[in-house]
C-alpha atoms as a PDB file:
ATOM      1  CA  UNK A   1      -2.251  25.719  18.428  1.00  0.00           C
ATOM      2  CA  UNK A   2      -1.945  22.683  16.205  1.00  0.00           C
ATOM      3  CA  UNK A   3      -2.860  19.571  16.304  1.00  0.00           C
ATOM      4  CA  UNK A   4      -3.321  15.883  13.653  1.00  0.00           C
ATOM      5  CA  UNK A   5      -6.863  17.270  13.181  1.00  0.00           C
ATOM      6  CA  UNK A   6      -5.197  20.965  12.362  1.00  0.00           C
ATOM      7  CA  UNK A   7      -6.046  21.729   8.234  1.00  0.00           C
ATOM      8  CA  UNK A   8      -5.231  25.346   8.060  1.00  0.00           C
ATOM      9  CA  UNK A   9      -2.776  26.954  10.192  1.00  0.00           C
ATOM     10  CA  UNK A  10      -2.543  30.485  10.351  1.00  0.00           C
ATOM     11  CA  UNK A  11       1.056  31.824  12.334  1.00  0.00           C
ATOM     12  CA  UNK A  12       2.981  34.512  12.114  1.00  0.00           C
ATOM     13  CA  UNK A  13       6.804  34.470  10.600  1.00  0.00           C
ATOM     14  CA  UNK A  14       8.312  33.903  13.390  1.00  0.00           C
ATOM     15  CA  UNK A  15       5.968  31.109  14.905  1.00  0.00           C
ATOM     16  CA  UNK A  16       6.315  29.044  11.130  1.00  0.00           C
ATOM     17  CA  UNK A  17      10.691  30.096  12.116  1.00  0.00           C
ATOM     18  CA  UNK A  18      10.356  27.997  14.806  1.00  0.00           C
ATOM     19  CA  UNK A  19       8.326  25.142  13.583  1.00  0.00           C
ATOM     20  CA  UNK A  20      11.129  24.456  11.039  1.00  0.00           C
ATOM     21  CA  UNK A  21      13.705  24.603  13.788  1.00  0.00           C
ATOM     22  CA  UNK A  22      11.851  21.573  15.037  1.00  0.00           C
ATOM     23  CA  UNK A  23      10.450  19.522  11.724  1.00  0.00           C
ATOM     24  CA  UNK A  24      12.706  20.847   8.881  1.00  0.00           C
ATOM     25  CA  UNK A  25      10.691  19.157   6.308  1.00  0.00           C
ATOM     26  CA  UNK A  26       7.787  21.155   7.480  1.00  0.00           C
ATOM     27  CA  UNK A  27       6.133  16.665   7.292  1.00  0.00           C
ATOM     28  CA  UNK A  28       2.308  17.078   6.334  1.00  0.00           C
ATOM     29  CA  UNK A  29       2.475  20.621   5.120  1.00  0.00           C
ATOM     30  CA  UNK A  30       1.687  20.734   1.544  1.00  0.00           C
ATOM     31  CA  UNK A  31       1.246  24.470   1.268  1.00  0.00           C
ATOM     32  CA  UNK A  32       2.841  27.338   2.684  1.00  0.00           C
ATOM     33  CA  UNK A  33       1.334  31.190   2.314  1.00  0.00           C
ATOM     34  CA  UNK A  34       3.504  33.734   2.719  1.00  0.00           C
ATOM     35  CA  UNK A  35       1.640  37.656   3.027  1.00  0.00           C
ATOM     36  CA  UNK A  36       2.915  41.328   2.704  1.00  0.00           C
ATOM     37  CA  UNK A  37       6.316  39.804   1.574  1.00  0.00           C
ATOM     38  CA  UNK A  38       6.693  43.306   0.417  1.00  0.00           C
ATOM     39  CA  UNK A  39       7.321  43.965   4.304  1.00  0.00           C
ATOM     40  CA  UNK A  40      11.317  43.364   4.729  1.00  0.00           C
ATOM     41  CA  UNK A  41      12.738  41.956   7.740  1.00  0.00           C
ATOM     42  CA  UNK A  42      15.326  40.053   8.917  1.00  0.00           C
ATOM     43  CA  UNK A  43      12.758  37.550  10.393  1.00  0.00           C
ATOM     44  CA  UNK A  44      10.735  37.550   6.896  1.00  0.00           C
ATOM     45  CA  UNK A  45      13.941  37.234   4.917  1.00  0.00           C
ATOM     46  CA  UNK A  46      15.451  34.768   7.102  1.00  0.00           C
ATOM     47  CA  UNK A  47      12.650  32.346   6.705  1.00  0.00           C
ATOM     48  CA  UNK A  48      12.384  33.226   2.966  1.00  0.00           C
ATOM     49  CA  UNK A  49      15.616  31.911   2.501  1.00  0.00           C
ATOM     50  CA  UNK A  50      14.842  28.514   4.181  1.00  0.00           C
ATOM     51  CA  UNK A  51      11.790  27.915   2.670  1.00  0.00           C
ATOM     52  CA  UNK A  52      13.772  28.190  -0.521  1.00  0.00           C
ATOM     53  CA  UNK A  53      16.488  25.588   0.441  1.00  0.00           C
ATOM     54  CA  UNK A  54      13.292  23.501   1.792  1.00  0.00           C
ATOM     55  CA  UNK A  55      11.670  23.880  -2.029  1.00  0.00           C
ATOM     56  CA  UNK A  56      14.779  22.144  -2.882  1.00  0.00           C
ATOM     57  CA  UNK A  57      14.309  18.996  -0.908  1.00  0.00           C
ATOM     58  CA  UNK A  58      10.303  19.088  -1.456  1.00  0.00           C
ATOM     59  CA  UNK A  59       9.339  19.731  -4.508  1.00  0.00           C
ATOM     60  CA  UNK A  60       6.017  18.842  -4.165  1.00  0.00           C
ATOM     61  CA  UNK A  61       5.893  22.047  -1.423  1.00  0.00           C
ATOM     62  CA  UNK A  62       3.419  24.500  -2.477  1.00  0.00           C
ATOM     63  CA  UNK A  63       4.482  28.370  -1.965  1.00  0.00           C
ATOM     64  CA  UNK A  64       2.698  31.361  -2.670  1.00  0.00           C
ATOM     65  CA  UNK A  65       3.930  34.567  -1.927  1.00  0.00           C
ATOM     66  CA  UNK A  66       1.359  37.886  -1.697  1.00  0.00           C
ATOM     67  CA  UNK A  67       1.548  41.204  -1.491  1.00  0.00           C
ATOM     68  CA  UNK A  68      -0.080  44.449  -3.445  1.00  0.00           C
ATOM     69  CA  UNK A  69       3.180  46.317  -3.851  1.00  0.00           C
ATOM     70  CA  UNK A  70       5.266  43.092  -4.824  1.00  0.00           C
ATOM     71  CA  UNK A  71       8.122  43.716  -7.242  1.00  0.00           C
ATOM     72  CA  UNK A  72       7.082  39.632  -8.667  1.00  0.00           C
ATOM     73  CA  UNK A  73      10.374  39.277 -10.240  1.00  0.00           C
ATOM     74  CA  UNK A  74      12.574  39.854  -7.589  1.00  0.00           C
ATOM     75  CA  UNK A  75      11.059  37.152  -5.882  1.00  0.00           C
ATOM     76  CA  UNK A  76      10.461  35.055  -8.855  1.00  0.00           C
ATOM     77  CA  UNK A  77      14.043  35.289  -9.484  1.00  0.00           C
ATOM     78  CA  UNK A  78      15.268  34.579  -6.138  1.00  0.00           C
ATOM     79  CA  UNK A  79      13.180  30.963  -6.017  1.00  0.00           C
ATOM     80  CA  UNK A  80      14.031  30.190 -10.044  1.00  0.00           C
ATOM     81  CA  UNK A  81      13.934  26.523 -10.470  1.00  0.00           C
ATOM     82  CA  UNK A  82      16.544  24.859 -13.152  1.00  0.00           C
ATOM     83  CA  UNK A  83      17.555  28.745 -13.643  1.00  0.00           C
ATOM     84  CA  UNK A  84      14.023  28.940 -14.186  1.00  0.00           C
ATOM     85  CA  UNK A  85      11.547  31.843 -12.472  1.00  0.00           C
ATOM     86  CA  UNK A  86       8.744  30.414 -11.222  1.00  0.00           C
ATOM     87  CA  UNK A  87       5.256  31.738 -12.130  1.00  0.00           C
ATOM     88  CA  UNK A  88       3.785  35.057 -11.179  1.00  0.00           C
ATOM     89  CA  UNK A  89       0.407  35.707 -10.875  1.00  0.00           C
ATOM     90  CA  UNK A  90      -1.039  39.693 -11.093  1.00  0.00           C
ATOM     91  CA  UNK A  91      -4.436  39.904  -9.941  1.00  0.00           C
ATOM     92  CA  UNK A  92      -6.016  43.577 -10.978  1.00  0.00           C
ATOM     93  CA  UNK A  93      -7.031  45.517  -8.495  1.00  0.00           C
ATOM     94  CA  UNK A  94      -8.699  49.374  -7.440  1.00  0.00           C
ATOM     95  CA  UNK A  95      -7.749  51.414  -4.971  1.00  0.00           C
ATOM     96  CA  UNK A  96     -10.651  52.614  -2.570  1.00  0.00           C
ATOM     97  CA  UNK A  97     -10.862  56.302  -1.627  1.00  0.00           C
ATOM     98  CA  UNK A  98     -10.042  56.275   2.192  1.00  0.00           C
ATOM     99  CA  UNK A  99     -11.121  59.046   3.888  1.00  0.00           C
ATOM    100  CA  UNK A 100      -9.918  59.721   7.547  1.00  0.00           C
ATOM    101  CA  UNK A 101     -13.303  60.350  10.324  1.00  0.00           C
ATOM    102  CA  UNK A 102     -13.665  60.976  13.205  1.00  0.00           C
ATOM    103  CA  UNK A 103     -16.675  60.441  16.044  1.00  0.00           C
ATOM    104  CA  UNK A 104     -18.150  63.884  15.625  1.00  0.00           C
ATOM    105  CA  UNK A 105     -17.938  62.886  11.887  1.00  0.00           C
ATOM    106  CA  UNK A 106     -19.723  59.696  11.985  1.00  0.00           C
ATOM    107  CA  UNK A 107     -22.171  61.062  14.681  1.00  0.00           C
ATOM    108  CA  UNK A 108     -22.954  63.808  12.035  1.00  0.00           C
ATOM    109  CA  UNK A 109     -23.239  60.928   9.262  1.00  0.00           C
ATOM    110  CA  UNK A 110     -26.038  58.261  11.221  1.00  0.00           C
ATOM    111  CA  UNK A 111     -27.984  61.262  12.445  1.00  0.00           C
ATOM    112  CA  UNK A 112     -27.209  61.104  16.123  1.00  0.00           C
ATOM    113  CA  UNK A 113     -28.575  64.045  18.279  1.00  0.00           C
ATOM    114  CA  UNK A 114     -25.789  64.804  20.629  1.00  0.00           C
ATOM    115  CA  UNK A 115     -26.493  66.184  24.423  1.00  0.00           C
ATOM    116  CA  UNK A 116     -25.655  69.547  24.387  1.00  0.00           C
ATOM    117  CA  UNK A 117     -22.300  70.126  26.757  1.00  0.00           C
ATOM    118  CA  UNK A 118     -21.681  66.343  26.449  1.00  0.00           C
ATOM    119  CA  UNK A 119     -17.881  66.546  27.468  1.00  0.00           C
ATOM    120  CA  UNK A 120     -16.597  63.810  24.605  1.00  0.00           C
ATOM    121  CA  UNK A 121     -18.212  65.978  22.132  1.00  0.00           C
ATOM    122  CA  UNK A 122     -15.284  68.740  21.018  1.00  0.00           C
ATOM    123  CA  UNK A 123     -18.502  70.606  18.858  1.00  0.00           C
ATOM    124  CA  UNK A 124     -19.906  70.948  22.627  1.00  0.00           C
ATOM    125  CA  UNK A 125     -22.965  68.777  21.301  1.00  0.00           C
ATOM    126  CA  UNK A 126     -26.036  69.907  19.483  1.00  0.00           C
ATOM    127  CA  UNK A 127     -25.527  67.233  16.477  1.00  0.00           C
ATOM    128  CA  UNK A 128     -28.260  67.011  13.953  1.00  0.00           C
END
């Protein structure tokens, strides 16, 4: 929900779709965030391209694409202003080993002494 008092709007592609069906100059939104743009659609690249034509009429719009597996100048490209790309912005990052547990796993991990023949216990029980 939105309202006059509404500062930061969080919606979902499809939900910011249909606002611009119904104010196309998105009126009183200065910025516009756009995340995982990585993530293809129809929907995302539908609304892509009207944002773009709506850069074109307000200038003073704000838009900032994200994503970690971006390909920037694609994008960068595709919303060139005078034939010229807009900025890009690469913020370093780490990947963080994931590993995969499960609940005999973590119960091993905090310590937890299991009943023995506890039926959601595949080990049968007996933890540490």
């Amino acid at each position: 929900k939105s309202s006059a008092a509404t500062c930061l709007l969080f919606c979902t592609t499809g939900i910011l779709t249909r606002r611009l069906k119904d104010d196309p100059d998105l009126e009183g939104v200065t910025h516009v965030f756009v995340d995982e743009v990585h993530e293809r659609s129809m929907e995302s690249d539908f609304l892509l391209m009207v944002l773009r034509d709506l850069l074109r009429r307000r200038p003073s719009l704000r838009l900032c694409l994200m994503s970690a597996t971006l390909d920037a100048s694609l994008f960068s490209d595709y919303f060139a202003r005078g034939g010229k790309p807009v900025p890009t912005v690469k913020m370093p990052g780490r990947a963080f080993p994931v590993a995969a547990l499960y609940l005999e796993d973590a119960i091993e991990l905090v310590g937890h002494a299991v009943q023995p023949g506890a039926d959601w216990a595949k080990r049968g029980g007996g933890g540490k």
